[in-house]
PDB file of N, CA and C in Angstrom:
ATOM      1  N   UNK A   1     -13.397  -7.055   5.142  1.00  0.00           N
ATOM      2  CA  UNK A   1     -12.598  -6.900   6.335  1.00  0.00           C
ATOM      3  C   UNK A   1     -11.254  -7.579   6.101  1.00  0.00           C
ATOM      4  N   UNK A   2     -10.087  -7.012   6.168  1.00  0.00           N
ATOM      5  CA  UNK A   2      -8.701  -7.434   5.998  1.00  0.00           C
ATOM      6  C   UNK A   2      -8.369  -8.331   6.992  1.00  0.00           C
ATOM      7  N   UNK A   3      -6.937  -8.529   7.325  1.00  0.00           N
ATOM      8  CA  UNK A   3      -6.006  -9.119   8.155  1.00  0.00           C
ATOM      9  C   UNK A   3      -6.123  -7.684   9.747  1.00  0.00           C
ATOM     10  N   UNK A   4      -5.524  -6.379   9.008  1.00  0.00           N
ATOM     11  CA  UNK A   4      -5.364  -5.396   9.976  1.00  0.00           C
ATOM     12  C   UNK A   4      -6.409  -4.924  10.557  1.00  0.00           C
ATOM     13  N   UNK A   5      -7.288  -5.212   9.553  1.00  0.00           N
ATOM     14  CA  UNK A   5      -9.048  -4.586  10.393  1.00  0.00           C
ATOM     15  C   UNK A   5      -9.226  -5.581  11.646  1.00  0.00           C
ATOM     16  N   UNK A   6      -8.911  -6.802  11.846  1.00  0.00           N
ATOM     17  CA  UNK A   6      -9.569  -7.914  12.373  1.00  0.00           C
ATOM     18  C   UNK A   6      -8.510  -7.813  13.811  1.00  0.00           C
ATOM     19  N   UNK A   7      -7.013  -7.347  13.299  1.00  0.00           N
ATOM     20  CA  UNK A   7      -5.808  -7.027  14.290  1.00  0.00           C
ATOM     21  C   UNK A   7      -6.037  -6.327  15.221  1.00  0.00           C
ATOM     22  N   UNK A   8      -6.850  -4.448  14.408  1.00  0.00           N
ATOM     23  CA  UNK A   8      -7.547  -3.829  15.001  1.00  0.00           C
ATOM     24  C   UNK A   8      -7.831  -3.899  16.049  1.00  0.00           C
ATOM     25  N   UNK A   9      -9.241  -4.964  16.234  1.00  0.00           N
ATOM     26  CA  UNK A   9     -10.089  -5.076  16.805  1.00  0.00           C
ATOM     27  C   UNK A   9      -9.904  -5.873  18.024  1.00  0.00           C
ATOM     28  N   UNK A  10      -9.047  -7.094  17.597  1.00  0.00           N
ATOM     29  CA  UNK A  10      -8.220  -8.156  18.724  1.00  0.00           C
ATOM     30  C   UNK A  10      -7.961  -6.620  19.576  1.00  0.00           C
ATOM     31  N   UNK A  11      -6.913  -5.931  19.025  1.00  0.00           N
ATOM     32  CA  UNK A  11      -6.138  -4.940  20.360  1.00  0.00           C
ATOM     33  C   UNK A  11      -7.137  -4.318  21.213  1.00  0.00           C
ATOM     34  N   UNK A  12      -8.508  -3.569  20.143  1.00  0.00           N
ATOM     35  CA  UNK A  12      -9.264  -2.890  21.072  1.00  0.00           C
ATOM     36  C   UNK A  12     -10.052  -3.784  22.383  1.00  0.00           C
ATOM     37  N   UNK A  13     -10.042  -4.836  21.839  1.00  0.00           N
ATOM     38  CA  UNK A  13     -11.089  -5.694  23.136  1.00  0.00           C
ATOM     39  C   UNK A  13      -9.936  -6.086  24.409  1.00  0.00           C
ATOM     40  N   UNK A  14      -8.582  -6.216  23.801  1.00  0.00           N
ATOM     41  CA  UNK A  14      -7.582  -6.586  24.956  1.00  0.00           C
ATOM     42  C   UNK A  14      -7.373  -5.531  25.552  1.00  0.00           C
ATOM     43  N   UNK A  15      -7.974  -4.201  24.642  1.00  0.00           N
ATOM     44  CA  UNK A  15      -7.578  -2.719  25.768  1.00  0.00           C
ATOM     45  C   UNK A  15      -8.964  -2.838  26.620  1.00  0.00           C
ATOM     46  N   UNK A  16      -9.924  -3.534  26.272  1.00  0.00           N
ATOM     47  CA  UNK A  16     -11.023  -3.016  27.403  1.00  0.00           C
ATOM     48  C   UNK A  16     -10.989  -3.850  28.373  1.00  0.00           C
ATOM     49  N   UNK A  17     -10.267  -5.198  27.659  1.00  0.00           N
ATOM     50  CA  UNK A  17     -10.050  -6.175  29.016  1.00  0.00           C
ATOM     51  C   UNK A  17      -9.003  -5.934  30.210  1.00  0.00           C
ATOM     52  N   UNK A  18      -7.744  -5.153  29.584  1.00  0.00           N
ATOM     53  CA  UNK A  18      -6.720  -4.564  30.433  1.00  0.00           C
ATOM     54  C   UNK A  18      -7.590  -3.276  31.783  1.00  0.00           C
ATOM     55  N   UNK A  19      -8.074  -2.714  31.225  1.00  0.00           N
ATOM     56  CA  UNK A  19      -8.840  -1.544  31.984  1.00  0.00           C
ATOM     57  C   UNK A  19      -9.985  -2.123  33.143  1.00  0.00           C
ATOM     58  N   UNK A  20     -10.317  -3.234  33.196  1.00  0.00           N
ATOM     59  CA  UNK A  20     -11.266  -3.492  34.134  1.00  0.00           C
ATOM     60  C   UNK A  20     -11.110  -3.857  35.569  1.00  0.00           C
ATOM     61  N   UNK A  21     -11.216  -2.829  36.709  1.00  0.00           N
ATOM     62  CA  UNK A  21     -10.920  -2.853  38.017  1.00  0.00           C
ATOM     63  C   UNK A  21     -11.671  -3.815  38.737  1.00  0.00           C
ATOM     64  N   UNK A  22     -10.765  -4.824  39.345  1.00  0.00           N
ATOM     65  CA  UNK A  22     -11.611  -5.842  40.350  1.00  0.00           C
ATOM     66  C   UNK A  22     -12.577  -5.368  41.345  1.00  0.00           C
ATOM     67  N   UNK A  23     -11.923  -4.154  41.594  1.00  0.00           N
ATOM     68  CA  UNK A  23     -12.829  -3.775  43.021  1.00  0.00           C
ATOM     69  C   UNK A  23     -14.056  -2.810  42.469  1.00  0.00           C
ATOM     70  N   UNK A  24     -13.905  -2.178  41.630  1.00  0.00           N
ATOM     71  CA  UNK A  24     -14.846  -1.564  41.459  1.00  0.00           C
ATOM     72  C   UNK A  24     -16.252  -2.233  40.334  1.00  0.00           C
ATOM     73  N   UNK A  25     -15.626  -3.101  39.402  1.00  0.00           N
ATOM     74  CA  UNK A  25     -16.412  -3.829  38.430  1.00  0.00           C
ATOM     75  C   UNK A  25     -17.099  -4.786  38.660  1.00  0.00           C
ATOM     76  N   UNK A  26     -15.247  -5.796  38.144  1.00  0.00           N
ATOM     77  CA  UNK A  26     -15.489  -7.155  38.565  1.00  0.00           C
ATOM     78  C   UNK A  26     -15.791  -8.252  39.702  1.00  0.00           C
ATOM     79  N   UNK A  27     -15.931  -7.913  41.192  1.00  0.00           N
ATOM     80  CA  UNK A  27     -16.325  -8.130  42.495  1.00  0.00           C
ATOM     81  C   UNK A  27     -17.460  -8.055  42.332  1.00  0.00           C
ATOM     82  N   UNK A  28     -17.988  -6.761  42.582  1.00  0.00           N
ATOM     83  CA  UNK A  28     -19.318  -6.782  42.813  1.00  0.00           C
ATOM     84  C   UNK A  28     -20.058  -7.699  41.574  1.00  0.00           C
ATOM     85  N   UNK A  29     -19.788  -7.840  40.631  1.00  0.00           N
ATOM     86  CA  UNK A  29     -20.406  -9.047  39.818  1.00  0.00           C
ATOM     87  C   UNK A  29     -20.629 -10.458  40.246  1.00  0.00           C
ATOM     88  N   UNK A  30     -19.179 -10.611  40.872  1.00  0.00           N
ATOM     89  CA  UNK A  30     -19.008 -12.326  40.891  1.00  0.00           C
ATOM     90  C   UNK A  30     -18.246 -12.375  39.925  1.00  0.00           C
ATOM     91  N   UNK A  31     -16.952 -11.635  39.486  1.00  0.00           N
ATOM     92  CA  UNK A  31     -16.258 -12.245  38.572  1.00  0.00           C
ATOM     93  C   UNK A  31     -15.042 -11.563  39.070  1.00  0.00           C
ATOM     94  N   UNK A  32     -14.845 -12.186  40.170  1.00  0.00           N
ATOM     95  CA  UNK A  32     -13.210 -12.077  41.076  1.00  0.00           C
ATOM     96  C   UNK A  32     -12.595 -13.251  40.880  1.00  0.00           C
ATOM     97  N   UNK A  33     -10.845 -12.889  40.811  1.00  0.00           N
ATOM     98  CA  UNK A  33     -10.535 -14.045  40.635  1.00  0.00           C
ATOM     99  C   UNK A  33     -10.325 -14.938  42.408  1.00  0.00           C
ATOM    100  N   UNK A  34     -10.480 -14.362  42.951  1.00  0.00           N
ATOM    101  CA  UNK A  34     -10.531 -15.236  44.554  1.00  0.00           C
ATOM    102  C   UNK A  34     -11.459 -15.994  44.514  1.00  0.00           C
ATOM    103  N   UNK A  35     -12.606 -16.014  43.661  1.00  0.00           N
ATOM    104  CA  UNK A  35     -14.026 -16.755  43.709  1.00  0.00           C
ATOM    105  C   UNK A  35     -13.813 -17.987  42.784  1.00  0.00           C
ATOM    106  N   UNK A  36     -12.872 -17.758  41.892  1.00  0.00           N
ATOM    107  CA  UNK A  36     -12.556 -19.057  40.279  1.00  0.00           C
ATOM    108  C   UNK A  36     -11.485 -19.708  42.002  1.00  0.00           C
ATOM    109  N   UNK A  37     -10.407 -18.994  41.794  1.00  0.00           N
ATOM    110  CA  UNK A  37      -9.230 -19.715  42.230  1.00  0.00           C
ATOM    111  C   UNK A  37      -9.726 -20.725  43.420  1.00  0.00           C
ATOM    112  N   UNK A  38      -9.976 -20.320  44.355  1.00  0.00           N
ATOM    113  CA  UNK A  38     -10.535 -21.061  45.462  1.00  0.00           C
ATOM    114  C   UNK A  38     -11.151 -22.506  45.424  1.00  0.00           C
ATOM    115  N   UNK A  39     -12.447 -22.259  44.807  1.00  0.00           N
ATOM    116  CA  UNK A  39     -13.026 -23.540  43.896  1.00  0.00           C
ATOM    117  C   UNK A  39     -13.360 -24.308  43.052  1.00  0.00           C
ATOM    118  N   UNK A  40     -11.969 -24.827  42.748  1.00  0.00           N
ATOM    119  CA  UNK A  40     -12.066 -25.637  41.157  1.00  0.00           C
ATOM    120  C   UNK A  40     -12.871 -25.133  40.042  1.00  0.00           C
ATOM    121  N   UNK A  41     -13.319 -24.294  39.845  1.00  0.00           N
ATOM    122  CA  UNK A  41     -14.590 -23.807  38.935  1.00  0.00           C
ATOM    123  C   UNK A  41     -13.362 -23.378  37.707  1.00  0.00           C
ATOM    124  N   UNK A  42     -11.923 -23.705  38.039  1.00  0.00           N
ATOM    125  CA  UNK A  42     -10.731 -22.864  37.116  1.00  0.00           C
ATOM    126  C   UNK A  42     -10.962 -23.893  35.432  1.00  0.00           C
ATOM    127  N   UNK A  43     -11.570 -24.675  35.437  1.00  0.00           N
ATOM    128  CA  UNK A  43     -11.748 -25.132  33.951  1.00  0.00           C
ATOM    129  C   UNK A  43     -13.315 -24.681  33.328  1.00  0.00           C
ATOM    130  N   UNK A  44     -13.899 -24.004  33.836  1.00  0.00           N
ATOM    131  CA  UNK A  44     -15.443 -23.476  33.566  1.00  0.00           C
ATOM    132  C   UNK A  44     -14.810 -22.318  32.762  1.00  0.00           C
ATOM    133  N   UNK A  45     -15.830 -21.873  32.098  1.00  0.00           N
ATOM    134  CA  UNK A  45     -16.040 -21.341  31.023  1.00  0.00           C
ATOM    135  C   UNK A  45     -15.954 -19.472  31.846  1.00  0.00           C
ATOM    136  N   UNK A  46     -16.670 -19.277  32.498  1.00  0.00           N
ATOM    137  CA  UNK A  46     -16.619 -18.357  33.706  1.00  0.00           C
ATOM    138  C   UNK A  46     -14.896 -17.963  34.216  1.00  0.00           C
ATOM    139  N   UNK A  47     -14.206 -19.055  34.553  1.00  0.00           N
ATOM    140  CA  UNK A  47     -12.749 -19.321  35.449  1.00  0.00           C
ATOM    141  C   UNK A  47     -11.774 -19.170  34.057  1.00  0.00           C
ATOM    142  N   UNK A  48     -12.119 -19.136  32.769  1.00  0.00           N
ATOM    143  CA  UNK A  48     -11.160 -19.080  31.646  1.00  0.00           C
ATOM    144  C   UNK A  48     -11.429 -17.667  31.522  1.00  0.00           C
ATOM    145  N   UNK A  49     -12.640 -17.183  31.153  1.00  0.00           N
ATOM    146  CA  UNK A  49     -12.765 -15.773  31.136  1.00  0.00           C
ATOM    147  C   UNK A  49     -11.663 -14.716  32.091  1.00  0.00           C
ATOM    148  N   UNK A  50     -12.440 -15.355  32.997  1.00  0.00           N
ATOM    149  CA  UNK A  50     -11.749 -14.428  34.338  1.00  0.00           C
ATOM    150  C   UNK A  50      -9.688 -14.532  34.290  1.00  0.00           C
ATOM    151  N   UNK A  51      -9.523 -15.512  33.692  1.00  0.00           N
ATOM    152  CA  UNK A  51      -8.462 -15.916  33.298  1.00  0.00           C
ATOM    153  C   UNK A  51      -7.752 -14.805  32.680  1.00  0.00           C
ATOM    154  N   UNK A  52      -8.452 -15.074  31.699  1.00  0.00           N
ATOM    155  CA  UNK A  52      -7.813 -14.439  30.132  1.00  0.00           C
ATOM    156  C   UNK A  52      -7.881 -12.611  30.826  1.00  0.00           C
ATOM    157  N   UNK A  53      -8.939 -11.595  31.383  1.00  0.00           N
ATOM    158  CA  UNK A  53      -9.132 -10.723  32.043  1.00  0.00           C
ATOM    159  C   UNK A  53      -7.602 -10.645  32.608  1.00  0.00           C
ATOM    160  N   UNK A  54      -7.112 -11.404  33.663  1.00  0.00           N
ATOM    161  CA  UNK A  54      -6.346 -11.212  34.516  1.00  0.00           C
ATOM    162  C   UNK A  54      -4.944 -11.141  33.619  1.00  0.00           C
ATOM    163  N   UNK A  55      -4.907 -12.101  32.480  1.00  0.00           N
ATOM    164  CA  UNK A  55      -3.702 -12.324  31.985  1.00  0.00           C
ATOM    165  C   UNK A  55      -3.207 -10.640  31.258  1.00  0.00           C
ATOM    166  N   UNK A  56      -4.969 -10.665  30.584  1.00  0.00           N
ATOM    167  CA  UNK A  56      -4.092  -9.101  29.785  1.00  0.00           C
ATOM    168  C   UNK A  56      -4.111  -8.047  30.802  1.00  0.00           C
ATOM    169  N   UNK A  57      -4.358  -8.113  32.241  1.00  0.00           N
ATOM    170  CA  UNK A  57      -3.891  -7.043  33.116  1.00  0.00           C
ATOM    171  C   UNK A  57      -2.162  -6.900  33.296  1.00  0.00           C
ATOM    172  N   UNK A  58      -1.999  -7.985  33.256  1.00  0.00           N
ATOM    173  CA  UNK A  58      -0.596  -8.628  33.563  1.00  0.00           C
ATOM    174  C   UNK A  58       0.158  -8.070  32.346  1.00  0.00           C
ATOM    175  N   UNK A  59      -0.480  -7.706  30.880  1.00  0.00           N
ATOM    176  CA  UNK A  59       0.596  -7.362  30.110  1.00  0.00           C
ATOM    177  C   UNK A  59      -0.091  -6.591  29.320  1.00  0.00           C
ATOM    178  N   UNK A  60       0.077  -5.132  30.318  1.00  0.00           N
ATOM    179  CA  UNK A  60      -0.881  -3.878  29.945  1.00  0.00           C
ATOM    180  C   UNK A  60       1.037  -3.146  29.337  1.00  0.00           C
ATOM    181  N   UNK A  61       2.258  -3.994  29.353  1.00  0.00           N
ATOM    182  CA  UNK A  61       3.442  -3.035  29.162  1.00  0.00           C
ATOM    183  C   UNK A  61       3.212  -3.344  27.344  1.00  0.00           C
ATOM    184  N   UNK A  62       2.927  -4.759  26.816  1.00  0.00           N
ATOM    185  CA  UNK A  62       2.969  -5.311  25.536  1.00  0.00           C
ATOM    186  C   UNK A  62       1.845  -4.582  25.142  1.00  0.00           C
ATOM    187  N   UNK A  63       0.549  -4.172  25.765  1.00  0.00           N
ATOM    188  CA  UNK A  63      -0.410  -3.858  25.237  1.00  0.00           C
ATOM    189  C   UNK A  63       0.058  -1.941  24.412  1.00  0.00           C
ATOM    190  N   UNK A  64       0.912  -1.703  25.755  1.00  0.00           N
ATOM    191  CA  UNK A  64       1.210  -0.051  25.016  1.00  0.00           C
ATOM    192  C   UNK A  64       1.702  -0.134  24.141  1.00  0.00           C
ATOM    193  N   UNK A  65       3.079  -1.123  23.562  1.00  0.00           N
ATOM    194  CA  UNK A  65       3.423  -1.186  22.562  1.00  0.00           C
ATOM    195  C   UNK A  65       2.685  -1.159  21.676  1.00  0.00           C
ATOM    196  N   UNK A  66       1.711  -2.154  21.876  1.00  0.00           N
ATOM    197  CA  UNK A  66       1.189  -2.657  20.812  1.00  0.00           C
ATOM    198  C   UNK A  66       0.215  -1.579  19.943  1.00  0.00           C
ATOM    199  N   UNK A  67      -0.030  -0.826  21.351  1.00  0.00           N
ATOM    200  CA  UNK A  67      -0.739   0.160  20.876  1.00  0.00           C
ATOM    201  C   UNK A  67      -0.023   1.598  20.070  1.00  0.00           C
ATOM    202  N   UNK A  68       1.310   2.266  20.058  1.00  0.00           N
ATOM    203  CA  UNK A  68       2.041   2.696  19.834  1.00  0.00           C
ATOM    204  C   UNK A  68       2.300   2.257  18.294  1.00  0.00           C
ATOM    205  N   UNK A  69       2.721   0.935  18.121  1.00  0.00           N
ATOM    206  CA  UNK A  69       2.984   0.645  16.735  1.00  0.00           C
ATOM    207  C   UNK A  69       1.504   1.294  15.974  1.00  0.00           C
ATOM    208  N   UNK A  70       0.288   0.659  16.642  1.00  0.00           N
ATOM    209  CA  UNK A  70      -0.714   0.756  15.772  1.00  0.00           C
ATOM    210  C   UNK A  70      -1.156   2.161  15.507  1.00  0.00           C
ATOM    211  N   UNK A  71      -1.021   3.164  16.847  1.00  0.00           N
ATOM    212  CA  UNK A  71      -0.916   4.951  16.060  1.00  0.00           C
ATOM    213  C   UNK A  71       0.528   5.047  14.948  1.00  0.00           C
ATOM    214  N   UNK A  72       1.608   4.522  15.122  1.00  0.00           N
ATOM    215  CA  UNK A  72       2.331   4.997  14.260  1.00  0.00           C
ATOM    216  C   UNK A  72       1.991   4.536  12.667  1.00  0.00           C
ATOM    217  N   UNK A  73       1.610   3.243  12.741  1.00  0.00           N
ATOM    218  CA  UNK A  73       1.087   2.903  11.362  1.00  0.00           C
ATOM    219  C   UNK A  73      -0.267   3.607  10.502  1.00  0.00           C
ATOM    220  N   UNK A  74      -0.814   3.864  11.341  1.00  0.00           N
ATOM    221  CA  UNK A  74      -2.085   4.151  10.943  1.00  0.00           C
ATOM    222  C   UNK A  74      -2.104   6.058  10.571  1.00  0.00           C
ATOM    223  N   UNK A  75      -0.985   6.683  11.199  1.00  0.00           N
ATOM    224  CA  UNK A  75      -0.586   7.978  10.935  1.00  0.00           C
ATOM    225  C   UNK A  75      -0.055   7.618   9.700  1.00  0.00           C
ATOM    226  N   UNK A  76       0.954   7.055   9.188  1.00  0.00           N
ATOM    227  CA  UNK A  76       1.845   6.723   8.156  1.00  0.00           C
ATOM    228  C   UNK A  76       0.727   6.137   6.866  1.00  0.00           C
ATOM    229  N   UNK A  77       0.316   5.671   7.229  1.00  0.00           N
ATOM    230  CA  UNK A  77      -0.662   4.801   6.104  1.00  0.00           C
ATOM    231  C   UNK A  77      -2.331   5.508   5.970  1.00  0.00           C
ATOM    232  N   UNK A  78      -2.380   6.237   6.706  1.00  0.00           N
ATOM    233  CA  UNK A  78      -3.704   6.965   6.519  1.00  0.00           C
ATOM    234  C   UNK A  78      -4.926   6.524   7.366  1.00  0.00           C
TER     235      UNK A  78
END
């Protein structure tokens, strides 16, 4: 497994984390962020998750790029 295989894979999990709807997913679980924020639970392991979720919603514009470079390379390079 390379450097780009491993790059890969970082992007694909930040694309499944970008795609996940509060209301339809993450709520009905218990993994809203109104439920971390509210009660200190924001340094738990649970409240970082939900974190990190929210952050790559927030930068679904870097994610297209990111995704864009990676079809153009991967056309070019095989």
């Amino acid at each position: 497994m390379g450097l780009w295989t491993f790059l890969e894979g970082v992007l694909l999990i930040a694309n499944a984390l970008a795609i996940l709807n509060e209301d339809r997913f993450l709520a009905p679980r218990g993994w809203s962020f109104s439920e971390v924020s509210g009660g200190g639970r924001a340094k738990s392991l649970k409240g970082q998750v939900i974190g990190l979720i929210y952050a790559t919603q927030y930068l679904r514009v870097p994610l297209i790029v990111l995704n864009a470079i990676t079809i153009v390379v991967k056309l070019i390079s095989g």
